[in-house]
N, C-alpha and C. Protein backbone atom coordinates (compact mmCIF):
# COMPACT_ATOMS: atom_id res chain seq x y z
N UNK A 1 43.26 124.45 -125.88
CA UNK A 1 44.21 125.13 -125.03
C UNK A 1 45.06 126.10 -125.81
N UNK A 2 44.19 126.58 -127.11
CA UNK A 2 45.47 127.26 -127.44
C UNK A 2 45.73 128.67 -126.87
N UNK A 3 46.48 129.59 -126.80
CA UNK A 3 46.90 131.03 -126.38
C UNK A 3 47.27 130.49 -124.59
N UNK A 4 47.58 129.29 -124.43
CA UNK A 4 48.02 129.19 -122.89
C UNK A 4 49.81 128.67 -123.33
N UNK A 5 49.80 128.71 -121.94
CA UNK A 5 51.93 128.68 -122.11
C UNK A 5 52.07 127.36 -121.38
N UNK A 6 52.80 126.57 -121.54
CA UNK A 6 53.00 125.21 -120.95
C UNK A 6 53.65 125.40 -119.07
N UNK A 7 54.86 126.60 -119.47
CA UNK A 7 55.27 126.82 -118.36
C UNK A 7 54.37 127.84 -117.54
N UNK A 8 52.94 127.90 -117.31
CA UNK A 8 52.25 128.82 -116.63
C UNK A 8 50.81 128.14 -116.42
N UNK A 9 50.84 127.92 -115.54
CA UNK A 9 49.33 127.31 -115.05
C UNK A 9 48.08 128.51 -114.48
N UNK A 10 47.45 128.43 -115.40
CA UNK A 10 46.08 129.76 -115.04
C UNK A 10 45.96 129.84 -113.58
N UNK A 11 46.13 131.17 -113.34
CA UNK A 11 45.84 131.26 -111.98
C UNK A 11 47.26 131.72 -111.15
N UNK A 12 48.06 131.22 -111.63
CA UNK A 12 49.56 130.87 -110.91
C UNK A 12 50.56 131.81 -111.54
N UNK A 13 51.36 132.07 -110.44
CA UNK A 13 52.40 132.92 -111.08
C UNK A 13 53.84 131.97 -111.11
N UNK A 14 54.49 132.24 -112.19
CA UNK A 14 56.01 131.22 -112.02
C UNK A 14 57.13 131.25 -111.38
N UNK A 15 57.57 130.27 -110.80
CA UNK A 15 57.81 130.33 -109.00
C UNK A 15 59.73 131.28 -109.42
N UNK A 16 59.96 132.19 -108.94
CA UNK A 16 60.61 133.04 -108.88
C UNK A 16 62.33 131.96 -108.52
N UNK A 17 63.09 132.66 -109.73
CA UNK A 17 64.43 131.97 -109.66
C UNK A 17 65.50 132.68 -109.28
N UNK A 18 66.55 132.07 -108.88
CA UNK A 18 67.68 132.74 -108.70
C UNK A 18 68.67 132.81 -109.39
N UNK A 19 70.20 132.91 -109.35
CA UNK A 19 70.64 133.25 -110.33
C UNK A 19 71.51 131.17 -110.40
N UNK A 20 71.96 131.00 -111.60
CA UNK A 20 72.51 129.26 -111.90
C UNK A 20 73.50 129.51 -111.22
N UNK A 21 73.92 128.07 -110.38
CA UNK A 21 75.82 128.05 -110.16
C UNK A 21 75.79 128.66 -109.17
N UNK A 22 74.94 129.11 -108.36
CA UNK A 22 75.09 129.63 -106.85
C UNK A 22 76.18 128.56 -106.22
N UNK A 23 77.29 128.94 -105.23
CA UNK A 23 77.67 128.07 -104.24
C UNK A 23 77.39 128.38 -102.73
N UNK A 24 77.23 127.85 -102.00
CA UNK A 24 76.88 128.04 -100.69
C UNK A 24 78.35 128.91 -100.18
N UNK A 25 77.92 129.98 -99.29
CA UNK A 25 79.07 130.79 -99.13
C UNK A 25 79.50 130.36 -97.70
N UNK A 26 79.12 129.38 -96.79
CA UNK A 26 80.16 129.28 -95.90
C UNK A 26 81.51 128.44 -96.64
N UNK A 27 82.72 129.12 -95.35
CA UNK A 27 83.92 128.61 -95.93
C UNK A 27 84.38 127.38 -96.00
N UNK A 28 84.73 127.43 -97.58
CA UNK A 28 84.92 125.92 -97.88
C UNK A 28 83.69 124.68 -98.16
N UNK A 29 82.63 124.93 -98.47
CA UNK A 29 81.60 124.70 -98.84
C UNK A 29 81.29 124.95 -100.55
N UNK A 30 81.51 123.57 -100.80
CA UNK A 30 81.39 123.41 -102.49
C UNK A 30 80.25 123.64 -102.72
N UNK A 31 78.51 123.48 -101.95
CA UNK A 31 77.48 122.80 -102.18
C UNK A 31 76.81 123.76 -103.66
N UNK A 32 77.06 123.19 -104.69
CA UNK A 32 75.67 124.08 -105.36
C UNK A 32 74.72 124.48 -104.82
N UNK A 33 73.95 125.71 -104.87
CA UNK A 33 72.54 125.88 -104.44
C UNK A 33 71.61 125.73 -105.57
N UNK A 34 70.67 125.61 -105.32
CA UNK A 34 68.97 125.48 -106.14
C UNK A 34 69.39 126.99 -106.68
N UNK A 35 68.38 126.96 -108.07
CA UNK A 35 68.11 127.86 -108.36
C UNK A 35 67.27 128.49 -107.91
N UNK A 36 66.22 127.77 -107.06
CA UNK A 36 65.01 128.31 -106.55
C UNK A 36 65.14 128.50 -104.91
N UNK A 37 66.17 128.26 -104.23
CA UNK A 37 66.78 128.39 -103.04
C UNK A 37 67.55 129.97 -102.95
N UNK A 38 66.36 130.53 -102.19
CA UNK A 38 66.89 131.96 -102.19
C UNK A 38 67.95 132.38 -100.66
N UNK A 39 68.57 131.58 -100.10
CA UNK A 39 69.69 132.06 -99.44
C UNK A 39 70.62 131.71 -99.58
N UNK A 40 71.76 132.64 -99.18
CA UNK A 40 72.95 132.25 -99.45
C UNK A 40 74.15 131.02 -99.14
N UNK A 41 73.14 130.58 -98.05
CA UNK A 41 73.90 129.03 -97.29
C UNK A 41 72.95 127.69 -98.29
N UNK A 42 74.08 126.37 -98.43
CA UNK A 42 73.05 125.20 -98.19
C UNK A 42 72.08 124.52 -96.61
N UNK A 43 71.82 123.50 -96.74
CA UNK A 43 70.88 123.24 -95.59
C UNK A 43 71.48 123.07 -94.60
N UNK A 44 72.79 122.70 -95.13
CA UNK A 44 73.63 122.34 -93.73
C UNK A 44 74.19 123.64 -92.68
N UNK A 45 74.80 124.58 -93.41
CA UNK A 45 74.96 125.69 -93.05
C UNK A 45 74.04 126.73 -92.90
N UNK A 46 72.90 127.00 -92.92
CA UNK A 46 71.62 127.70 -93.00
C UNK A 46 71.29 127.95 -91.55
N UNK A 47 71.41 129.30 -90.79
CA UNK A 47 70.96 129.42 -89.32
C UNK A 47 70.31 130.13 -89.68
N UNK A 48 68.71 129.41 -89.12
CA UNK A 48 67.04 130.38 -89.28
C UNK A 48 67.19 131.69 -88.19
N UNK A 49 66.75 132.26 -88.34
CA UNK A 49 66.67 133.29 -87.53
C UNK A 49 65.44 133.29 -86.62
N UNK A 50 66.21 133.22 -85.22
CA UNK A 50 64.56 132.99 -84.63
C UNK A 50 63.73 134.13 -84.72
N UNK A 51 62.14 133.32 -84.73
CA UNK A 51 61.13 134.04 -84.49
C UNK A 51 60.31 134.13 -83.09
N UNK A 52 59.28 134.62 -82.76
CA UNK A 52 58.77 134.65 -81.19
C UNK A 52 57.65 133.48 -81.59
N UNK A 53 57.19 133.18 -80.32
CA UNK A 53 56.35 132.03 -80.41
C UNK A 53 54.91 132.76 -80.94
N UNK A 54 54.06 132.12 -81.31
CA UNK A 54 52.93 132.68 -81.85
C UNK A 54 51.91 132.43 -80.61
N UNK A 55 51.59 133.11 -79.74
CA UNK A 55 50.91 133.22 -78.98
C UNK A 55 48.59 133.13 -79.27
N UNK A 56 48.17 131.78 -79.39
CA UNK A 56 46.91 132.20 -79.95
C UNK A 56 45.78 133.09 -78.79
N UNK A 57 44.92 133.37 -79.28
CA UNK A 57 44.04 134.53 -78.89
C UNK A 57 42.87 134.16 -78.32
N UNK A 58 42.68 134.26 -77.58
CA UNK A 58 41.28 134.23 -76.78
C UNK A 58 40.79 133.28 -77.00
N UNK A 59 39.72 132.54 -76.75
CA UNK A 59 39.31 131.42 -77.34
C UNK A 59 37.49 131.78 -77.35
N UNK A 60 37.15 131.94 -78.45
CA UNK A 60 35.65 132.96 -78.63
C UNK A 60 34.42 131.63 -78.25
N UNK A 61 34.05 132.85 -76.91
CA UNK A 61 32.38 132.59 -76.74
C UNK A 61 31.31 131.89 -77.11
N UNK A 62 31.11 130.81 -77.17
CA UNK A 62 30.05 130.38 -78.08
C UNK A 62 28.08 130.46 -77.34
C-alpha cells in the first residue's frame, strides 16, 4: 500500500468540512454544529424547505 494516504480511500473523494466551533444561529441556541453539518441551524432548529412531491412516470409496456 505504499504511495496511498490513510485519510483517502481509492475511488473516494474526502467528505467536505466546514469551518470548527460553528454555533447554531437561532437565538439563544448554544448547540455546537458538526463540522461536516453544512447549515447554519442544529436539528432542532433546522426548517427543510419544502420540495414538490415526485410524481413517477408512466408505467412502461411490457
Amino acid at each position: 500500500m505504499s504511495g496511498t494516504s490513510l485519510n483517502q480511500v481509492a475511488g473516494r473523494r474526502p467528505a467536505k468540512t466546514y469551518d470548527d466551533g460553528r454555533v447554531c444561529a437561532h437565538r439563544g441556541c448554544k448547540t455546537v454544529l458538526s463540522q461536516y453539518n453544512k447549515n447554519k441551524f442544529c436539528w432542532q432548529h433546522f426548517q427543510p424547505v419544502p420540495r414538490p412531491a415526485r410524481i413517477p412516470g408512466p408505467v412502461p409496456k411490457t
